[in-house]
N, C-alpha and C. Protein backbone atom coordinates (compact mmCIF):
# COMPACT_ATOMS: atom_id res chain seq x y z
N UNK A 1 -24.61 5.93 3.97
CA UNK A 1 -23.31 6.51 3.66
C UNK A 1 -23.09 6.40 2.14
N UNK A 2 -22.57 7.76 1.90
CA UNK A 2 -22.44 7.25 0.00
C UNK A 2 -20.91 6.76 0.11
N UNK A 3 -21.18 5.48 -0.80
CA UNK A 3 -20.30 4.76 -1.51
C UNK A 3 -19.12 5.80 -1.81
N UNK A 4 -19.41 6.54 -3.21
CA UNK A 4 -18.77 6.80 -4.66
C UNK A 4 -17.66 7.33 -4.24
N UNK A 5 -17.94 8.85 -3.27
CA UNK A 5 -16.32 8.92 -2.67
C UNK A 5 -15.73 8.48 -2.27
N UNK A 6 -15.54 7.19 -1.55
CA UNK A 6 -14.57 5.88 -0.95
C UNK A 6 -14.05 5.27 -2.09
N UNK A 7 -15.28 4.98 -3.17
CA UNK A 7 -14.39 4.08 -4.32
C UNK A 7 -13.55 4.61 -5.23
N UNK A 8 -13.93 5.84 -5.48
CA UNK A 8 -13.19 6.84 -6.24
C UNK A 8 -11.67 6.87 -6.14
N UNK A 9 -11.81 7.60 -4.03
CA UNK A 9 -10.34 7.31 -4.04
C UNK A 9 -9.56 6.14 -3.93
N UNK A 10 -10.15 5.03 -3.55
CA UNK A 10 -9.32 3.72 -3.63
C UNK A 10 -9.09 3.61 -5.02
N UNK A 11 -10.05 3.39 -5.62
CA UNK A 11 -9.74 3.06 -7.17
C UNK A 11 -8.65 4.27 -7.85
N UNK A 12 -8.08 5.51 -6.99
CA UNK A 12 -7.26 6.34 -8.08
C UNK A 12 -5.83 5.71 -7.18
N UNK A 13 -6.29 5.65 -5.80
CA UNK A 13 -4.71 4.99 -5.14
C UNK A 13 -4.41 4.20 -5.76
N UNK A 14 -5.22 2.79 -6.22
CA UNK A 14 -4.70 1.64 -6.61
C UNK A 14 -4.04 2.14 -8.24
N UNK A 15 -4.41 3.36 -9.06
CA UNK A 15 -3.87 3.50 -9.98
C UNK A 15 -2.70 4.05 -9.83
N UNK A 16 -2.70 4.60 -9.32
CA UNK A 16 -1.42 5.83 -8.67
C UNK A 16 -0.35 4.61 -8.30
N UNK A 17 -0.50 3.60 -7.32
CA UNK A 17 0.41 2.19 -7.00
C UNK A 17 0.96 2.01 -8.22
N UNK A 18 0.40 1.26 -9.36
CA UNK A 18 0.47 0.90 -10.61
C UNK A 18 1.09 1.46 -11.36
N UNK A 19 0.69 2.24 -11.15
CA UNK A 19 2.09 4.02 -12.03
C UNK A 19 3.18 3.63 -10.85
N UNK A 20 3.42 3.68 -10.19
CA UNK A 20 4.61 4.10 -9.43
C UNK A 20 5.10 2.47 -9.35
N UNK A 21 4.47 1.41 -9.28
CA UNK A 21 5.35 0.13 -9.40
C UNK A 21 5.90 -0.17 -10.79
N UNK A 22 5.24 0.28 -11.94
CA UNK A 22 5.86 0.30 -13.13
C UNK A 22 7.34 1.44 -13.34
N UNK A 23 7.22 2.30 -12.84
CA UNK A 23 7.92 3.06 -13.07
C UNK A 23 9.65 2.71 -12.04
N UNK A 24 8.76 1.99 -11.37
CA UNK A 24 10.48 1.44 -10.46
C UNK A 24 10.86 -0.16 -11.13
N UNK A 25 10.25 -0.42 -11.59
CA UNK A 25 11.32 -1.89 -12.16
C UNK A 25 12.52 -1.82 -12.21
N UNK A 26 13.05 -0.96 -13.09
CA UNK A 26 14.47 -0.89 -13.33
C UNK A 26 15.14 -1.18 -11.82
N UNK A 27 15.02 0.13 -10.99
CA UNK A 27 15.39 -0.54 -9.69
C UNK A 27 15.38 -1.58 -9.01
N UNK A 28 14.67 -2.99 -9.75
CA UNK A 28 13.97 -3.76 -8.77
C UNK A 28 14.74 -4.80 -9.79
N UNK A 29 15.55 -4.66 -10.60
CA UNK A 29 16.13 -5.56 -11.46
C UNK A 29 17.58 -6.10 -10.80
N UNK A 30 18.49 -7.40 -11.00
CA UNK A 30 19.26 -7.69 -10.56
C UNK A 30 20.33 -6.66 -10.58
N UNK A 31 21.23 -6.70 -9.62
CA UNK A 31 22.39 -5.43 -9.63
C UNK A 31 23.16 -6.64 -10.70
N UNK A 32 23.88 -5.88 -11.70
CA UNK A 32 24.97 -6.12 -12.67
C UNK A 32 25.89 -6.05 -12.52
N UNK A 33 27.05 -6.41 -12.49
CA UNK A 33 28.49 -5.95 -12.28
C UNK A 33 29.00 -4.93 -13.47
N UNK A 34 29.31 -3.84 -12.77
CA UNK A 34 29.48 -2.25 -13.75
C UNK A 34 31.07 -2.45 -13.88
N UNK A 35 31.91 -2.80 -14.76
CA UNK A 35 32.97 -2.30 -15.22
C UNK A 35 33.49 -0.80 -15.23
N UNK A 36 32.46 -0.28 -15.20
CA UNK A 36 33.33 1.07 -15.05
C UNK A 36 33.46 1.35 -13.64
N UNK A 37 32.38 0.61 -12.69
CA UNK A 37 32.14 1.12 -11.29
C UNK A 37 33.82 0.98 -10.53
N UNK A 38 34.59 1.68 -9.79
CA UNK A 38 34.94 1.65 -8.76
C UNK A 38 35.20 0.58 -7.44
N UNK A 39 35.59 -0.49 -7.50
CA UNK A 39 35.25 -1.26 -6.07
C UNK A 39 33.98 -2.12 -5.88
N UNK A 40 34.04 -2.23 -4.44
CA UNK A 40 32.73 -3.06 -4.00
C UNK A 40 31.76 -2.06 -3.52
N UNK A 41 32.47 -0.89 -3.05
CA UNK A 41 31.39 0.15 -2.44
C UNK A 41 30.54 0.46 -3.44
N UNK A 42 30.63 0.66 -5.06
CA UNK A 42 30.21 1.15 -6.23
C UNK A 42 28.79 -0.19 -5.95
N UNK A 43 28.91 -1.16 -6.02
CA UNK A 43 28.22 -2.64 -6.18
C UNK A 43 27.58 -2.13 -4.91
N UNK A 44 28.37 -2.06 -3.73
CA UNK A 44 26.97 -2.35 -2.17
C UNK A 44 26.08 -1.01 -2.58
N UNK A 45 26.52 0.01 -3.11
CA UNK A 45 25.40 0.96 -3.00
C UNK A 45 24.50 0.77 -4.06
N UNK A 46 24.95 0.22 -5.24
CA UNK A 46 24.12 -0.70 -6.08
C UNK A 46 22.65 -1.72 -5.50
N UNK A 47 23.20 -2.58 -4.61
CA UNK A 47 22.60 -3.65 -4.16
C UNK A 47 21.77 -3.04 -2.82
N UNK A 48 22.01 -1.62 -2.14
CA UNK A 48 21.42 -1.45 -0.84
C UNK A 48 20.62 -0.79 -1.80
N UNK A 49 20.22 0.32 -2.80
CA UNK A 49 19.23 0.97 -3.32
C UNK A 49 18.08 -0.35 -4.09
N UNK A 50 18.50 -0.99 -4.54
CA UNK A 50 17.99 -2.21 -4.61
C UNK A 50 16.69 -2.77 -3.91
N UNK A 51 17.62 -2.90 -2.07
CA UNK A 51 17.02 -3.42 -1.00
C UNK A 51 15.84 -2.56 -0.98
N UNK A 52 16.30 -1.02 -1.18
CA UNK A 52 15.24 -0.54 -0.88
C UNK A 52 14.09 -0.11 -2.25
N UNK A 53 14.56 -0.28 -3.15
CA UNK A 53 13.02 -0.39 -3.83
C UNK A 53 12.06 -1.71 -3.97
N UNK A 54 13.16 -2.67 -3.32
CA UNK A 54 12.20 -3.66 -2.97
C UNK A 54 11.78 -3.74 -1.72
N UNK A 55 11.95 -3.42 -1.54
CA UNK A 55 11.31 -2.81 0.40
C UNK A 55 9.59 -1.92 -0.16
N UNK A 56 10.05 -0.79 -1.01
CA UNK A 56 9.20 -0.01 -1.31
C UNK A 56 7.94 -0.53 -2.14
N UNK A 57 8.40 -1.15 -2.96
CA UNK A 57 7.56 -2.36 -3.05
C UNK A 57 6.88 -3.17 -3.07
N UNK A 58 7.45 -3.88 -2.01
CA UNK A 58 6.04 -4.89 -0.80
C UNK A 58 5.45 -4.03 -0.11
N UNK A 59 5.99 -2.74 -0.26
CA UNK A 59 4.74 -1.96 1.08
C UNK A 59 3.76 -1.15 -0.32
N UNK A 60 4.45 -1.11 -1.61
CA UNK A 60 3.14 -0.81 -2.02
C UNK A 60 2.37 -1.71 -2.75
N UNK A 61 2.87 -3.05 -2.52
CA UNK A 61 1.63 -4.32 -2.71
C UNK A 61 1.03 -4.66 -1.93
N UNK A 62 1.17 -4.17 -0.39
CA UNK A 62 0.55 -4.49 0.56
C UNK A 62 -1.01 -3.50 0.39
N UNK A 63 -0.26 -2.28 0.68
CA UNK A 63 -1.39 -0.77 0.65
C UNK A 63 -2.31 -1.25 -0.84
N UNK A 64 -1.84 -1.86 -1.84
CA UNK A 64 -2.65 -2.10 -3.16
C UNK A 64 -3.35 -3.39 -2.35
N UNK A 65 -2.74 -4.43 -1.81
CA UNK A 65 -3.80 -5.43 -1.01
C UNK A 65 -4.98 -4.91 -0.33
N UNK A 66 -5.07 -4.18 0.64
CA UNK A 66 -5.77 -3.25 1.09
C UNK A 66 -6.84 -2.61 0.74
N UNK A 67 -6.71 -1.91 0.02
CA UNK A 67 -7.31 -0.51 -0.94
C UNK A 67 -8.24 -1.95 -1.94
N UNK A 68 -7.54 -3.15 -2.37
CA UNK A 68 -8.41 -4.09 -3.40
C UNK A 68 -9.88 -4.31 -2.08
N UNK A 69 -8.93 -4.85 -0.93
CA UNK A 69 -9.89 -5.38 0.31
C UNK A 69 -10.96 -4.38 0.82
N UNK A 70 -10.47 -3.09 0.30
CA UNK A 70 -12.03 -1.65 0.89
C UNK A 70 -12.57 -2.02 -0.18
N UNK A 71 -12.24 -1.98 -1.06
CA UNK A 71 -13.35 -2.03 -2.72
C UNK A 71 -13.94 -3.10 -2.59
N UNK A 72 -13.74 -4.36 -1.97
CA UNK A 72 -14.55 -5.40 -1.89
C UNK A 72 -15.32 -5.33 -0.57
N UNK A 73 -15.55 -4.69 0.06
CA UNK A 73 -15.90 -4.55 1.39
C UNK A 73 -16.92 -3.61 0.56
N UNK A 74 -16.99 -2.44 0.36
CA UNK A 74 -17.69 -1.83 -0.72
C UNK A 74 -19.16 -2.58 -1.40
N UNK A 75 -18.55 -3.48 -2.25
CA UNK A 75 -19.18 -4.44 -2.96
C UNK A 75 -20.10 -5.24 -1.94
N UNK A 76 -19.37 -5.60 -0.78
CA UNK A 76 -20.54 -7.15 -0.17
C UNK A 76 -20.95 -6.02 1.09
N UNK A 77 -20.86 -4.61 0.96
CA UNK A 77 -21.90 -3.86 1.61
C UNK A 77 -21.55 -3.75 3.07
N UNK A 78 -20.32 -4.45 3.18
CA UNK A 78 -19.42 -4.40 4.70
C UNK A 78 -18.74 -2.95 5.07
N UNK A 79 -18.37 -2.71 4.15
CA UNK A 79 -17.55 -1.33 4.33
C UNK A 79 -18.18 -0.35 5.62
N UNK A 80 -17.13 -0.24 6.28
CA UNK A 80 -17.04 1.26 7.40
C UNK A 80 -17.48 0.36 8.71
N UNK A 81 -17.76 -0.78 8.47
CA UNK A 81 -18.17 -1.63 9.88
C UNK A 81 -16.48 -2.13 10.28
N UNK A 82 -16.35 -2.07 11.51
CA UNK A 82 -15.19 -2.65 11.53
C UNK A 82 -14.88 -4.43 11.75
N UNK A 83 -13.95 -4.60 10.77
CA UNK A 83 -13.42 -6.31 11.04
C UNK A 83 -13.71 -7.19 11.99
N UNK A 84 -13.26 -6.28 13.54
CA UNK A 84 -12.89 -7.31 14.75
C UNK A 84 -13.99 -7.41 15.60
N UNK A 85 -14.75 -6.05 15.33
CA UNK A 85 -15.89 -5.88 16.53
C UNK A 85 -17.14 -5.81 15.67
N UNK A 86 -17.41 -5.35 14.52
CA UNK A 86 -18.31 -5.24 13.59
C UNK A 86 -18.94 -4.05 13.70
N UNK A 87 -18.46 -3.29 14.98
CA UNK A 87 -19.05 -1.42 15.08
C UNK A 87 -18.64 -1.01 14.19
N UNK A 88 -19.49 0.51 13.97
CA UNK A 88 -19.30 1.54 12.80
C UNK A 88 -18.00 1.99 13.10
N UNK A 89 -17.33 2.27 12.07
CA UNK A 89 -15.80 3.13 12.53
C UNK A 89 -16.02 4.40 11.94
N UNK A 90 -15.25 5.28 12.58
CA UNK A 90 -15.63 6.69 12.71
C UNK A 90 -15.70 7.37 11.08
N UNK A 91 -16.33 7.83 10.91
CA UNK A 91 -16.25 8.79 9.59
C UNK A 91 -15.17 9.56 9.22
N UNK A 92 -14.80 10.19 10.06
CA UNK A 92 -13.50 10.92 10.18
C UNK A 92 -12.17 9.61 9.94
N UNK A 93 -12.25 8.47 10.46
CA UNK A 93 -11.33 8.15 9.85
C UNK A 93 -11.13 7.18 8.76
N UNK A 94 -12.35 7.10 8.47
CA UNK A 94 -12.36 6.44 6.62
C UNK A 94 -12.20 7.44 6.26
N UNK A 95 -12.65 9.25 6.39
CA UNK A 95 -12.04 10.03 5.29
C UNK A 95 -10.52 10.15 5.47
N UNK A 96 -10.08 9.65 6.24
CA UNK A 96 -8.04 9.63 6.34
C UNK A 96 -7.79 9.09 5.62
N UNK A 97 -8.40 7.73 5.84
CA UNK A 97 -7.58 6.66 5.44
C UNK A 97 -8.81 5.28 4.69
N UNK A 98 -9.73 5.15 3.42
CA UNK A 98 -10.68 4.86 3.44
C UNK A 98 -10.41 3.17 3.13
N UNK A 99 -9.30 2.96 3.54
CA UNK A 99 -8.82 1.21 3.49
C UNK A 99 -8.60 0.78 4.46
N UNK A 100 -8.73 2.11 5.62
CA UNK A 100 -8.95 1.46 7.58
C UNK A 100 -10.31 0.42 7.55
N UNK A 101 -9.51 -1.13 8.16
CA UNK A 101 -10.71 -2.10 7.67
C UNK A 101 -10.89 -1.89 9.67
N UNK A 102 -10.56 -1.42 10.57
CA UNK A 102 -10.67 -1.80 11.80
C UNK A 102 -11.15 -0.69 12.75
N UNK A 103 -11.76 -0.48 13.83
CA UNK A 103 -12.43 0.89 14.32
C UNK A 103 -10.91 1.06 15.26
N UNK A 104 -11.01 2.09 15.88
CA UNK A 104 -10.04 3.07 16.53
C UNK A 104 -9.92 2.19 17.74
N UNK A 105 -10.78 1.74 19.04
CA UNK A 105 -10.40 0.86 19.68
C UNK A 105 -9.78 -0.69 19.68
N UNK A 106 -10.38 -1.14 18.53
CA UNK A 106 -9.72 -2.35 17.76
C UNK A 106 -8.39 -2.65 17.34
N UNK A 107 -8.03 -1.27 16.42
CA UNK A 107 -6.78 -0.88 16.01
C UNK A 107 -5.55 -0.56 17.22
N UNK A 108 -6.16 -0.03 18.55
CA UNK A 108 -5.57 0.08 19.81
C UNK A 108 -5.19 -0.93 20.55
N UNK A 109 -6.19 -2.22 20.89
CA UNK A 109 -5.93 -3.52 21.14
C UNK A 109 -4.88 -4.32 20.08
N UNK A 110 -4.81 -3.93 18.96
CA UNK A 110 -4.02 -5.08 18.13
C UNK A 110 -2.37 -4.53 18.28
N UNK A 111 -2.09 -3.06 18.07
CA UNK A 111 -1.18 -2.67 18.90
C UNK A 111 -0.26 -2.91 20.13
């Protein structure tokens, strides 16, 4: 199986993460109390957009956990075997998704 297209795209996801977690800080910074704002509703919608770029976040430090864990799977020559059972996992779905560390029945049982 060639490597290069698996690492390619992990290695542009994990850049693409990186761009997009830099670019949300601001969001991810303490809510301030706005003097000009309006009330508490002005502040909760402050603090719920908040919630959610830190929500957004951990799910894209997780998917960057991941995508690091195919590239090293890559490296120690494990890649496309699956985790739980050690069978080949389908081709078709490393090209979906090429940080699926688990085969299709595996992924069904953990479910």
């Amino acid at each position: 199986m060639d490597m290069a297209p698996y690492r390619a795209r992990l290695a542009q996801e994990l850049v693409t993460l990186a761009v997009e977690s830099a670019a949300a800080k601001e969001a991810l910074a303490p809510v301030a109390l706005d003097p000009q704002s309006v009330g508490r509703l002005s502040r909760m919608d402050a603090i719920q957009v908040q919630a959610m770029a830190q929500e957004t976040e951990r799910r894209r430090q997780a998917r960057a956990t991941a995508l690091r864990a195919a590239l090293k799977r890559i490296e120690d020559a494990t890649f496309g075997s699956c985790l739980a059972c050690g069978e080949d996992i389908a081709a078709k779905r490393l090209e979906f998704d090429p940080a699926i560390a688990t085969c299709i029945d595996c992924a069904g049982r953990a479910s």
